[in-house]
C-alpha atoms as a PDB file:
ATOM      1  CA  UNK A   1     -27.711-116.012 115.299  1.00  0.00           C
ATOM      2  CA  UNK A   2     -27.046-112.374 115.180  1.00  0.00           C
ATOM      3  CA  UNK A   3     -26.862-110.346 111.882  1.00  0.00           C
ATOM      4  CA  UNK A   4     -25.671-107.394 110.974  1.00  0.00           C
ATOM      5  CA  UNK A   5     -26.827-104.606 108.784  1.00  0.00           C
ATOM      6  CA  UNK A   6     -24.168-102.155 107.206  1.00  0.00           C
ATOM      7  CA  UNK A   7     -24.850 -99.174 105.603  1.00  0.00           C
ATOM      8  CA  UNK A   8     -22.496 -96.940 103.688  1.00  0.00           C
ATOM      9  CA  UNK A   9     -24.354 -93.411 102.892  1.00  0.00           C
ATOM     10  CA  UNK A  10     -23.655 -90.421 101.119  1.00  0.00           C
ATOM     11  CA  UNK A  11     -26.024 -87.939 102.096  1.00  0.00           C
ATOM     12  CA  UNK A  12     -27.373 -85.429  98.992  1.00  0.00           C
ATOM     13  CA  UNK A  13     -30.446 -83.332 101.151  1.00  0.00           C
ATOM     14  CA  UNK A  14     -29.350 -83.220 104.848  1.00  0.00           C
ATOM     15  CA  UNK A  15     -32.752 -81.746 105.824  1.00  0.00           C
ATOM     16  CA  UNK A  16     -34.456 -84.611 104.520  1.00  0.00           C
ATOM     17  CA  UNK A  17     -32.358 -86.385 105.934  1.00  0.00           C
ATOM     18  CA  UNK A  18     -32.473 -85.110 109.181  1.00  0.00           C
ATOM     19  CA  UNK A  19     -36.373 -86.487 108.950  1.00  0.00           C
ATOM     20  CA  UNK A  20     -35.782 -90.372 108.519  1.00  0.00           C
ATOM     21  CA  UNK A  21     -32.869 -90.001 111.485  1.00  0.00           C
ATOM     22  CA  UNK A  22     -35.079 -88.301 113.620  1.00  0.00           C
ATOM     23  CA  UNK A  23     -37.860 -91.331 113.500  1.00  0.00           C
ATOM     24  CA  UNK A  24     -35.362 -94.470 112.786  1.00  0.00           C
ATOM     25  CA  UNK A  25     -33.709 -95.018 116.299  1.00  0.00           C
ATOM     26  CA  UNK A  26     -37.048 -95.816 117.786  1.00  0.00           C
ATOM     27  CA  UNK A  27     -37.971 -98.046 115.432  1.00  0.00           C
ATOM     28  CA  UNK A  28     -34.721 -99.922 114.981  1.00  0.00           C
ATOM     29  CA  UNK A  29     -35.380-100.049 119.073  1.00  0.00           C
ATOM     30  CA  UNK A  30     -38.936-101.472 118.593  1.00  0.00           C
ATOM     31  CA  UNK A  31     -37.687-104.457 116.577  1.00  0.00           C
ATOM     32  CA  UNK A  32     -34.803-105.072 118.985  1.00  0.00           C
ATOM     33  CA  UNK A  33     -31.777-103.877 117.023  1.00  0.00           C
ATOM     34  CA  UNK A  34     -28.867-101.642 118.532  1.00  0.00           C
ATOM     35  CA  UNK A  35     -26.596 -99.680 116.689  1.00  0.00           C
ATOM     36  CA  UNK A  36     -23.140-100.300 116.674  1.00  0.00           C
ATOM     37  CA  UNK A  37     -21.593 -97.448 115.035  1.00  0.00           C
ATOM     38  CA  UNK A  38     -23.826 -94.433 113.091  1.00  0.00           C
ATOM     39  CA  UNK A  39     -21.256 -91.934 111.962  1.00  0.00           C
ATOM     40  CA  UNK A  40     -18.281 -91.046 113.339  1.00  0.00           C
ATOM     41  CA  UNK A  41     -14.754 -90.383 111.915  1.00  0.00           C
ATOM     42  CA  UNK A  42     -13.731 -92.896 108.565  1.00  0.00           C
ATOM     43  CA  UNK A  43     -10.694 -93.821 108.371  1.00  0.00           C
ATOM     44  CA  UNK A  44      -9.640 -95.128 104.966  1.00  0.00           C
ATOM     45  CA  UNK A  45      -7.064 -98.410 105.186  1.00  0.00           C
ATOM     46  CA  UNK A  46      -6.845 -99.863 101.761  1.00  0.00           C
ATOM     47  CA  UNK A  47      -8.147-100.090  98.116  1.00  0.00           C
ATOM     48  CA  UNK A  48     -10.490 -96.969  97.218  1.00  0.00           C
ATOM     49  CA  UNK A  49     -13.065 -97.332  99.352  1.00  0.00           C
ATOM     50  CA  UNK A  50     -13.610 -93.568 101.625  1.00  0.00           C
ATOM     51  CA  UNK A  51     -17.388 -93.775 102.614  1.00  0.00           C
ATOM     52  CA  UNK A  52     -18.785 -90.399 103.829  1.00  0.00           C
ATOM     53  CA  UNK A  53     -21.064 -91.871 106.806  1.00  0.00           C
ATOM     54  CA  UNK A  54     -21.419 -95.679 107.805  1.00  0.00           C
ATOM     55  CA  UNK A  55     -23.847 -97.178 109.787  1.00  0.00           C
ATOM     56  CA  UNK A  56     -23.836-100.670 111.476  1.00  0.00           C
ATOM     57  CA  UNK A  57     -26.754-102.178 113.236  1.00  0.00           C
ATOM     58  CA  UNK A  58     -26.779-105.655 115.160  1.00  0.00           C
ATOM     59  CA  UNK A  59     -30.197-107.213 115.350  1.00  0.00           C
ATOM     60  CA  UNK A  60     -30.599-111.270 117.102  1.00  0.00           C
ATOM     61  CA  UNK A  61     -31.493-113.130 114.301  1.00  0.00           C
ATOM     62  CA  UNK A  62     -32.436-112.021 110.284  1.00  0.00           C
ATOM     63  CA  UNK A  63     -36.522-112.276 111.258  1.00  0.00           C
ATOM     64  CA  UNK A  64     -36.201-109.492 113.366  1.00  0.00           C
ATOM     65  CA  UNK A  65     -34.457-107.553 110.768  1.00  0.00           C
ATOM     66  CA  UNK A  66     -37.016-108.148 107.954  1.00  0.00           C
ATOM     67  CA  UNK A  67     -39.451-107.085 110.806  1.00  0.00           C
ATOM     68  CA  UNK A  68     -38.003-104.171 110.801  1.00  0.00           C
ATOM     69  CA  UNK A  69     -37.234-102.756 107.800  1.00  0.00           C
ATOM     70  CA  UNK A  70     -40.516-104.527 106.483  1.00  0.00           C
ATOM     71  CA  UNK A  71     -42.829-103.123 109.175  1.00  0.00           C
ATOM     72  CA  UNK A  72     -45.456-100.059 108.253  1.00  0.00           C
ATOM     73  CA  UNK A  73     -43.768 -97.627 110.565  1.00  0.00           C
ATOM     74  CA  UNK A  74     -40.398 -98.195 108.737  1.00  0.00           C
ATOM     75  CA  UNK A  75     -41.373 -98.151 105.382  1.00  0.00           C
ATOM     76  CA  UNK A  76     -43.230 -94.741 106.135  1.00  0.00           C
ATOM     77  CA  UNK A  77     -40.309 -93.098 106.758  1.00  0.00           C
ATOM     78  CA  UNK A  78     -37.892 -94.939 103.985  1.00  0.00           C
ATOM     79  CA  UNK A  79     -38.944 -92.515 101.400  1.00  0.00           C
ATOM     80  CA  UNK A  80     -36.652 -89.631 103.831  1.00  0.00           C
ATOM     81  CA  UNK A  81     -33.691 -91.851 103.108  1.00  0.00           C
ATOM     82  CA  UNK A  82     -34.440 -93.339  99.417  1.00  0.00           C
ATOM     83  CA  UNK A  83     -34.694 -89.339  97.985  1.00  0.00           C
ATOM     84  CA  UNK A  84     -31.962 -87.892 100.311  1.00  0.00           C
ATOM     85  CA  UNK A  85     -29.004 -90.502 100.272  1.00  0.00           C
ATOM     86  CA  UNK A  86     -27.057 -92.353  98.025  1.00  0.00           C
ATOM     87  CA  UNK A  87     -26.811 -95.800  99.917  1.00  0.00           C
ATOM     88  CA  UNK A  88     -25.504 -99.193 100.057  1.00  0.00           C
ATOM     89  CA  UNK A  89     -26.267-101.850 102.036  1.00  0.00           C
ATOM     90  CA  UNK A  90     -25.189-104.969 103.383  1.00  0.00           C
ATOM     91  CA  UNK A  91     -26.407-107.872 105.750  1.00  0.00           C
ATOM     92  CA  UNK A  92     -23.222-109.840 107.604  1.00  0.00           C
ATOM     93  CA  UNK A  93     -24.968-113.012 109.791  1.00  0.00           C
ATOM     94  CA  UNK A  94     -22.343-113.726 112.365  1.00  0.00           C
ATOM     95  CA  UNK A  95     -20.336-116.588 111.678  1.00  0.00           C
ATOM     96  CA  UNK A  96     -18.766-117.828 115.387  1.00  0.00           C
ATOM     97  CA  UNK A  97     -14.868-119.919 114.733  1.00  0.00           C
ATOM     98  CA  UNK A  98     -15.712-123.467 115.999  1.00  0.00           C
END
């Protein structure tokens, strides 16, 4: 079942930044997850929610995911976006109507 990770980030150092985006594609990639949306133009619709950046990624299934974000390669770069961002984060599984 697919899952979905979404991130809503306010970035504080946009060099550092720039240094976990650079390396996190590939490895998103390498564990089979594609990005949705990263960026792009927010539109607010309701309550007072006005994110600065959001990020969705779909992987297959939530192993793949933990994979991912649990794997060496990952969690050498994670420091980039823990020290440069204020984030929030969110898994959705996909839930298909019967």
């Amino acid at each position: 079942m697919s899952v979905y990770l979404i991130a809503d980030i306010e970035i504080k150092d946009r060099e550092m930044y720039s240094k976990y985006v650079e390396k996190v594609p590939a490895i998103i990639k390498k564990f089979g997850g594609r990005y949705l949306t990263q960026g792009g133009k927010i539109t607010p619709l309701s309550g007072n929610w006005n994110p600065e950046r959001i990020t969705m990624i779909e992987f297959e299934n939530m192993e793949r995911l933990q994979q991912c974000f649990n794997s060496p390669e990952y969690l050498e770069i994670a420091p980039f976006r823990l020290n440069s961002t204020l984030s929030r984060s969110i898994i959705v599984e996909r839930l298909v109507p019967a």
